[in-house]
N, C-alpha and C. Protein backbone atom coordinates (compact mmCIF):
# COMPACT_ATOMS: atom_id res chain seq x y z
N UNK A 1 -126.32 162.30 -32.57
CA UNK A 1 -127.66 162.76 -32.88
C UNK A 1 -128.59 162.49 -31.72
N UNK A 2 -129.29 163.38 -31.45
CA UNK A 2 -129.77 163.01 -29.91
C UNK A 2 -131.68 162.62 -30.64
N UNK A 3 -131.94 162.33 -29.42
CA UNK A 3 -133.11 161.83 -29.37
C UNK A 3 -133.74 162.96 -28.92
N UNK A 4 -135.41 163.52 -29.66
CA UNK A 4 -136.65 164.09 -29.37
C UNK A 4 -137.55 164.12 -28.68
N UNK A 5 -137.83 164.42 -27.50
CA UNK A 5 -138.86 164.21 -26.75
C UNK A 5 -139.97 165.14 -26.60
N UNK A 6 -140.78 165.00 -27.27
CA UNK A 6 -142.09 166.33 -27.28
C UNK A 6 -143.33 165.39 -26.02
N UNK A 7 -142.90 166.35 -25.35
CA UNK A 7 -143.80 165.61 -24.36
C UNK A 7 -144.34 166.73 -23.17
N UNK A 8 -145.75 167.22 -22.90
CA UNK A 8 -145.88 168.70 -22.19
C UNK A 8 -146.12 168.21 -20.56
N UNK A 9 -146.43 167.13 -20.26
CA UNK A 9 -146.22 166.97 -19.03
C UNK A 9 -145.00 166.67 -18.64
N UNK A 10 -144.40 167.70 -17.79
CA UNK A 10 -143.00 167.49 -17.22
C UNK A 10 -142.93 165.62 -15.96
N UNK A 11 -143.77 165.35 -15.79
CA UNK A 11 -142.88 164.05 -15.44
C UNK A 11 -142.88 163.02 -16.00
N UNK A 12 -143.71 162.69 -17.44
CA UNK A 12 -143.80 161.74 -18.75
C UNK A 12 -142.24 162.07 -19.51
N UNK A 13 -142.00 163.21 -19.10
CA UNK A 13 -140.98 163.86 -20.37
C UNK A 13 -139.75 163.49 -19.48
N UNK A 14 -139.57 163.63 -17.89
CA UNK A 14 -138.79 163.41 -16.83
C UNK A 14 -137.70 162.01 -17.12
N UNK A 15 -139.23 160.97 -17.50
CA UNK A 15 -139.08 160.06 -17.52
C UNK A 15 -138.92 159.23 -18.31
N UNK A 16 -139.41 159.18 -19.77
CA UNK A 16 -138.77 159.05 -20.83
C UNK A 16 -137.69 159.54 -21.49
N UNK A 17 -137.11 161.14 -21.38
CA UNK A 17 -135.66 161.28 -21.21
C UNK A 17 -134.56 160.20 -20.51
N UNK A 18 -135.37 160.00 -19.32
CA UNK A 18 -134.21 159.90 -18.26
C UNK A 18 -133.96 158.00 -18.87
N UNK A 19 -134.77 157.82 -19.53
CA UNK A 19 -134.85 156.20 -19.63
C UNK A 19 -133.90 155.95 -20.79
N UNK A 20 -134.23 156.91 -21.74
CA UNK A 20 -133.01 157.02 -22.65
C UNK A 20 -131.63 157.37 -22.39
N UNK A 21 -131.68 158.70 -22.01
CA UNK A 21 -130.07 158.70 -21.15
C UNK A 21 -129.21 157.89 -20.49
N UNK A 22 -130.35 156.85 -19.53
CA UNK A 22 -129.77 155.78 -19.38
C UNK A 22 -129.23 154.62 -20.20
N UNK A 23 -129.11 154.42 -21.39
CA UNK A 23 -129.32 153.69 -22.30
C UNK A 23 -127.96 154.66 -23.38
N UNK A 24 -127.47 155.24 -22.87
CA UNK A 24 -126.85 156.47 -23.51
C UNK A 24 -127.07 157.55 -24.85
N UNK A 25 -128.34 157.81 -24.41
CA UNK A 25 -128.87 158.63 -25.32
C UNK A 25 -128.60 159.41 -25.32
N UNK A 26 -128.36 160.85 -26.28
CA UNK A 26 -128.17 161.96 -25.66
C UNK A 26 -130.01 162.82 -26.18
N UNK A 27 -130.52 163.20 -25.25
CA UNK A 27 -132.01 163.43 -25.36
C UNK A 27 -132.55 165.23 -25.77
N UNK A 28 -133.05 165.82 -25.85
CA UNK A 28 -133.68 167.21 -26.04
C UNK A 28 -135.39 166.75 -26.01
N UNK A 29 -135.58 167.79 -24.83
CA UNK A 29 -137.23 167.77 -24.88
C UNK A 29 -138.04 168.89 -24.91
N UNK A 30 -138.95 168.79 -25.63
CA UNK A 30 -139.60 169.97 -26.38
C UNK A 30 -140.62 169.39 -25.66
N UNK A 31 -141.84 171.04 -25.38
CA UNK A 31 -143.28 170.96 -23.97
C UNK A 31 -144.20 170.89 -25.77
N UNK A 32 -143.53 171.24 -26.34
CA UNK A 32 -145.01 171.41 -28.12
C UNK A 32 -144.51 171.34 -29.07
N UNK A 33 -145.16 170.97 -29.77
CA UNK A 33 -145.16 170.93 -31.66
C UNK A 33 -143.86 172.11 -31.63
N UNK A 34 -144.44 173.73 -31.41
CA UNK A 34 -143.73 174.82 -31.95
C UNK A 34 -142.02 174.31 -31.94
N UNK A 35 -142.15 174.39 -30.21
CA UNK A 35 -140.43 174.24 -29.52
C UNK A 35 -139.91 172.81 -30.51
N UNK A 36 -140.54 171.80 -30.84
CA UNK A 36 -140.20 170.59 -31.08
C UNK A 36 -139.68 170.87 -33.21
N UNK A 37 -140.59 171.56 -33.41
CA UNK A 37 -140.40 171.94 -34.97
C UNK A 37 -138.91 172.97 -34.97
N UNK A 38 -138.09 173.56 -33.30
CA UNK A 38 -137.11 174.27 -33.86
C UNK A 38 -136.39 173.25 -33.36
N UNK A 39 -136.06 172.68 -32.46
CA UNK A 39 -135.33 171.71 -32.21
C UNK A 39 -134.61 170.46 -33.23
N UNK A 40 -136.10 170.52 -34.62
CA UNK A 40 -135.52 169.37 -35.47
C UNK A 40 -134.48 170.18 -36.12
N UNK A 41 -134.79 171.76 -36.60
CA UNK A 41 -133.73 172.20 -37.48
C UNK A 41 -132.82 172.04 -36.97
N UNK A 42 -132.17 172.44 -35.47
CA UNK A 42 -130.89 172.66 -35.09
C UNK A 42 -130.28 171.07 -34.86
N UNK A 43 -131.00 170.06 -34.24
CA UNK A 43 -130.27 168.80 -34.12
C UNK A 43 -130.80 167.62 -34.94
N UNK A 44 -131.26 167.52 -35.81
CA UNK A 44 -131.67 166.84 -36.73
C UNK A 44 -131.20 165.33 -35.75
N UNK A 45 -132.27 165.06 -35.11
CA UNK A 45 -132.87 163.69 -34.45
C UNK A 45 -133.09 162.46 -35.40
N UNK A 46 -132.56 161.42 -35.10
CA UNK A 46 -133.11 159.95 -35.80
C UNK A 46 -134.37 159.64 -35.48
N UNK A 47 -134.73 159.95 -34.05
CA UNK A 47 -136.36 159.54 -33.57
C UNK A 47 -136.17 160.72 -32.65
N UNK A 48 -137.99 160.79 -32.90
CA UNK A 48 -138.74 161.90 -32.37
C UNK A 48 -139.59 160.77 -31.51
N UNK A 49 -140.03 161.04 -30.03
CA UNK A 49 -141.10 160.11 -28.87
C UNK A 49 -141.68 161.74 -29.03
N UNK A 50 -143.30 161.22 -29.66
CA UNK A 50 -144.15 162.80 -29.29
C UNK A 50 -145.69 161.96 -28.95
N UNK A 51 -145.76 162.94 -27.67
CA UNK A 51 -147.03 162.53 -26.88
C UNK A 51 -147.94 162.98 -28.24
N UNK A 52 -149.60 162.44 -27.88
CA UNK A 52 -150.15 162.43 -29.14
C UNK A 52 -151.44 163.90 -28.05
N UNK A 53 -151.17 163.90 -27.06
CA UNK A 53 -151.88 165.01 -26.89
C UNK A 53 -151.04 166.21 -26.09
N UNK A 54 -151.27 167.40 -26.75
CA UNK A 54 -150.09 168.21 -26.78
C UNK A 54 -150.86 169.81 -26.59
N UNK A 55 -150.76 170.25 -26.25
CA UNK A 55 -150.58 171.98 -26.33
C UNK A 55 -150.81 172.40 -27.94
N UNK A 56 -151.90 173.48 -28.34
CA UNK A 56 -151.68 173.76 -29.69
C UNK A 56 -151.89 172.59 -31.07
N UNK A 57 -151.08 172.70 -31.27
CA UNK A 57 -150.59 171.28 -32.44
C UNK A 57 -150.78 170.00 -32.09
N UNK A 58 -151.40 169.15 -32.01
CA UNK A 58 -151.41 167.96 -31.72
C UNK A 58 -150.52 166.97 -32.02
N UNK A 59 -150.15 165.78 -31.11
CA UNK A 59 -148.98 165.03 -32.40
C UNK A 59 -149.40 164.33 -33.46
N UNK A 60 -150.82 163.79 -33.28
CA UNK A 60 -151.05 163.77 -34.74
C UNK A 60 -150.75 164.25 -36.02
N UNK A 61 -150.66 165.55 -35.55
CA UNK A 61 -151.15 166.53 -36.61
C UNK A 61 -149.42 167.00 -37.20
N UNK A 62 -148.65 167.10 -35.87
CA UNK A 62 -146.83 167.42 -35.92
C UNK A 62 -146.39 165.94 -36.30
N UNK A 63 -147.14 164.73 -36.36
CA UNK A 63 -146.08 164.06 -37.06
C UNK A 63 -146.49 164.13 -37.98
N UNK A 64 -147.32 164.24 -39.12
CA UNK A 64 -147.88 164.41 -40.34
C UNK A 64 -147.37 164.98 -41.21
N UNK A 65 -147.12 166.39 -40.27
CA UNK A 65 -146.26 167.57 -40.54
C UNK A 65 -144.48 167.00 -40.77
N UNK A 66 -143.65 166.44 -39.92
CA UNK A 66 -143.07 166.04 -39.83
C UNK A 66 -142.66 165.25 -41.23
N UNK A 67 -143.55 164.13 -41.87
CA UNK A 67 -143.23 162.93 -42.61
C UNK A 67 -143.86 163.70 -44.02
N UNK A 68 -144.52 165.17 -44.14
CA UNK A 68 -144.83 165.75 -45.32
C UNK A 68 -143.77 166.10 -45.50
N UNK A 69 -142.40 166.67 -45.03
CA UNK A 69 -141.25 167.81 -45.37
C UNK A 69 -139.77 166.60 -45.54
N UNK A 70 -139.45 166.98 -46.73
CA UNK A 70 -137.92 166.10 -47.44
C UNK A 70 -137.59 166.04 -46.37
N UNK A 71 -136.92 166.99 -45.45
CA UNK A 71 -135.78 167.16 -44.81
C UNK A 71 -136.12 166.08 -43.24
N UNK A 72 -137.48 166.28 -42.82
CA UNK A 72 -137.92 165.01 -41.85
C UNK A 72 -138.55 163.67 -41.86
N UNK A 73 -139.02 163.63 -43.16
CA UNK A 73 -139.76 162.75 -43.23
C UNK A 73 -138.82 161.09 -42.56
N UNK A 74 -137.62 161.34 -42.91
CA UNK A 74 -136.59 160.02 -42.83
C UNK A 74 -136.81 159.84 -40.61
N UNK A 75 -137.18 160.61 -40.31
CA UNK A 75 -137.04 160.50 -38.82
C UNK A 75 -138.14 159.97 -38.48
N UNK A 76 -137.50 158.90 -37.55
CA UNK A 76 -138.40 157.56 -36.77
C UNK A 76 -139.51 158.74 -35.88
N UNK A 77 -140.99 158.35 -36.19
CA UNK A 77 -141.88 158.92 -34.82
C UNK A 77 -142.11 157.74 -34.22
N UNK A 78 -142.13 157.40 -32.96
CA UNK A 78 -142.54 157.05 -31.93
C UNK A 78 -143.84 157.74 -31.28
N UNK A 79 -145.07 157.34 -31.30
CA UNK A 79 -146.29 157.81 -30.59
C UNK A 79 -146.45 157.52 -29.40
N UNK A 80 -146.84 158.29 -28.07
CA UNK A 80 -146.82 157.21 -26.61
C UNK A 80 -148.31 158.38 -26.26
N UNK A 81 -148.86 157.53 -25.35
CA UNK A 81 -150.42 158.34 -25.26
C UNK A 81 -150.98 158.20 -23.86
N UNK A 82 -151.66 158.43 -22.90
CA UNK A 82 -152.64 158.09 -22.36
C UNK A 82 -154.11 157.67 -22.91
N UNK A 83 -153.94 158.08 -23.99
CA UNK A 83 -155.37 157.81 -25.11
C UNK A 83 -155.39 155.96 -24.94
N UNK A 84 -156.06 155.37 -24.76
CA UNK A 84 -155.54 153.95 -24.92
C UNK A 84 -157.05 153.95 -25.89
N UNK A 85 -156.91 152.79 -26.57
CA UNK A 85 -157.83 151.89 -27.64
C UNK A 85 -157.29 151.63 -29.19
N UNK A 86 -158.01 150.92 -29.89
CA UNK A 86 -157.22 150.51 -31.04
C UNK A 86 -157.42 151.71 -31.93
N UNK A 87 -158.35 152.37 -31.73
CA UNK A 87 -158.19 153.67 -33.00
C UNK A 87 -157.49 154.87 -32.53
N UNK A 88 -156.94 155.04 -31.46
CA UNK A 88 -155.67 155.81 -30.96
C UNK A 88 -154.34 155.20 -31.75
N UNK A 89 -154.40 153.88 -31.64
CA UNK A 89 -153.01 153.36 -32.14
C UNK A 89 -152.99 153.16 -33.65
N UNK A 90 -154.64 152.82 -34.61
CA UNK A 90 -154.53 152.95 -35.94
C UNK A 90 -154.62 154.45 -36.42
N UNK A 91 -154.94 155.27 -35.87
CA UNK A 91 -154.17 156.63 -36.16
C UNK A 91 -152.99 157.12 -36.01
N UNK A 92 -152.08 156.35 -35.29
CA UNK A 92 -150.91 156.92 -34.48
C UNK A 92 -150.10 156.43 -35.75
N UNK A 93 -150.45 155.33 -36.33
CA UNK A 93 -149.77 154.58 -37.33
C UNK A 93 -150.14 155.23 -39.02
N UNK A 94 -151.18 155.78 -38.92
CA UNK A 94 -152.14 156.20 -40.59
C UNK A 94 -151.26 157.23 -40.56
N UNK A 95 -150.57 158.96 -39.19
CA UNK A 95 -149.84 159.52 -39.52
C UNK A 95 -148.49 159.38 -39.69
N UNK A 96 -148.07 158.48 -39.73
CA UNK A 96 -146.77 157.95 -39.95
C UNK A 96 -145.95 157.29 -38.54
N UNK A 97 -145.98 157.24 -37.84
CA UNK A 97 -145.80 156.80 -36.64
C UNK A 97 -144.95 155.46 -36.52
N UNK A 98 -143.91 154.91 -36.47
CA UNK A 98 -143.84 153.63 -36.52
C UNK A 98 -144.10 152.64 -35.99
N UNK A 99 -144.32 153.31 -34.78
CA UNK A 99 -145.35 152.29 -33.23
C UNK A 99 -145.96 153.72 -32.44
N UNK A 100 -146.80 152.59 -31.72
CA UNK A 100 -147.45 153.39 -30.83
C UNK A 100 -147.31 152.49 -29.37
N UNK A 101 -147.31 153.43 -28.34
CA UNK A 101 -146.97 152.92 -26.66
C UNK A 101 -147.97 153.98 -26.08
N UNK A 102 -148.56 153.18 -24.93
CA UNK A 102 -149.82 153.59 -23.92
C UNK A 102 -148.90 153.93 -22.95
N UNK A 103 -149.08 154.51 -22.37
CA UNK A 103 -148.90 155.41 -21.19
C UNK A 103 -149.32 154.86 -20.08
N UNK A 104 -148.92 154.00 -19.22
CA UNK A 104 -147.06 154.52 -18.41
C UNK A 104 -146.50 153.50 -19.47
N UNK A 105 -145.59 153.80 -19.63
CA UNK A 105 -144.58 153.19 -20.95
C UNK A 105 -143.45 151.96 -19.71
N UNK A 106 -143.43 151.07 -20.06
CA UNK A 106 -142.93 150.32 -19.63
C UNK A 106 -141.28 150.11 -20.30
N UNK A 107 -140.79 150.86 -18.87
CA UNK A 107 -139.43 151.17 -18.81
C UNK A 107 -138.16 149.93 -19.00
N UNK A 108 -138.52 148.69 -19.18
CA UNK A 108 -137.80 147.93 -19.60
C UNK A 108 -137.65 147.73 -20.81
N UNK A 109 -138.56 147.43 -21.55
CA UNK A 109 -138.80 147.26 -22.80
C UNK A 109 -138.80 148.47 -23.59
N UNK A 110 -139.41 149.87 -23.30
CA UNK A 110 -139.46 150.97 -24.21
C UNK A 110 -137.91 150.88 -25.40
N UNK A 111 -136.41 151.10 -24.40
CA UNK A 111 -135.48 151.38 -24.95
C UNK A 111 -135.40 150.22 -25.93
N UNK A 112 -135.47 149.33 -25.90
CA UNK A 112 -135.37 148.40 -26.98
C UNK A 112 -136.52 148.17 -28.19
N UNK A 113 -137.88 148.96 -27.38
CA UNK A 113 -138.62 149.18 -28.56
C UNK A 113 -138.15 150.43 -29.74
N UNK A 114 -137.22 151.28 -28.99
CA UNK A 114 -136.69 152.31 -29.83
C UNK A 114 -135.45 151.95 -31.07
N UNK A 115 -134.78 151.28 -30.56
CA UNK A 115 -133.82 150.50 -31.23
C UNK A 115 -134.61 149.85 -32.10
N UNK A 116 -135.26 148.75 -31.71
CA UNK A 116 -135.89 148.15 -33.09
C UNK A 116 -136.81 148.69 -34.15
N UNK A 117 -137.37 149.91 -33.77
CA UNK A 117 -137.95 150.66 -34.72
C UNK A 117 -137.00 151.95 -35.89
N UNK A 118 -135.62 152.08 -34.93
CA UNK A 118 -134.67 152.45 -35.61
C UNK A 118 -134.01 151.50 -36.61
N UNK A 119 -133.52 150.46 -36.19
CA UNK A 119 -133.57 149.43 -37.21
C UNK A 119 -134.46 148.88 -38.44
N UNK A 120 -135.59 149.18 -38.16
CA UNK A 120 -136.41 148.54 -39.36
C UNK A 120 -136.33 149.57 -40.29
N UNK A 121 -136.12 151.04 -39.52
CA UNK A 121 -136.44 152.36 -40.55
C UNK A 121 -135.39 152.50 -41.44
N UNK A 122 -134.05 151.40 -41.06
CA UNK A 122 -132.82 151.61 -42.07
C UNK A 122 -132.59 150.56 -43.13
């Protein structure tokens, strides 16, 4: 089951792929909500990483979407932002989110923040 990456700047998305892959992920990255909403049908992802500012749809708004529908709600969101402050991150969490990460995401720790948020969700 691969991992989700909705992320529209190509070197945030570069690089959070590539951090997972390393880690042996197998990854798919979606530039928006739209591409990211066909991606869940065909590979049904454990965790979705969706930037919270996006093209169109916001991730606010696509994980919401996400945790309203049977079939996704069970999938870990991960929020990561350049937005920094505490009401970026108590929203990131009110739409279902299981954490939230500021932007530049700190590449040591991220992969193990993913794991442990996969873990708590089981």
């Amino acid at each position: 089951m691969p991992i989700v990456v909705v992320e529209d700047d190509p070197a945030s998305a570069r690089l959070l792929s590539t951090v997972l892959r390393l880690e042996g992920a197998p990854v798919e990255v979606a530039s928006d909500a739209a591409s990211a909403h066909e991606l869940l049908t065909r590979s049904r992802p454990r965790v979705v990483i969706v930037d919270l500012v996006l093209p169109g749809i916001n991730g606010l708004l696509f994980v919401r979407q996400l945790k309203s529908q049977p079939d996704t709600r069970g999938i870990v969101a991960i929020a990561v932002s350049a937005l920094n402050g505490e009401e970026t991150a108590r929203l990131a969490l009110l739409a279902g989110c299981a954490t939230f990460l500021r932007k530049p995401i700190d590449v040591a720790t991220f992969p193990s923040v993913v794991r442990q948020c996969l873990s708590e969700a089981q």
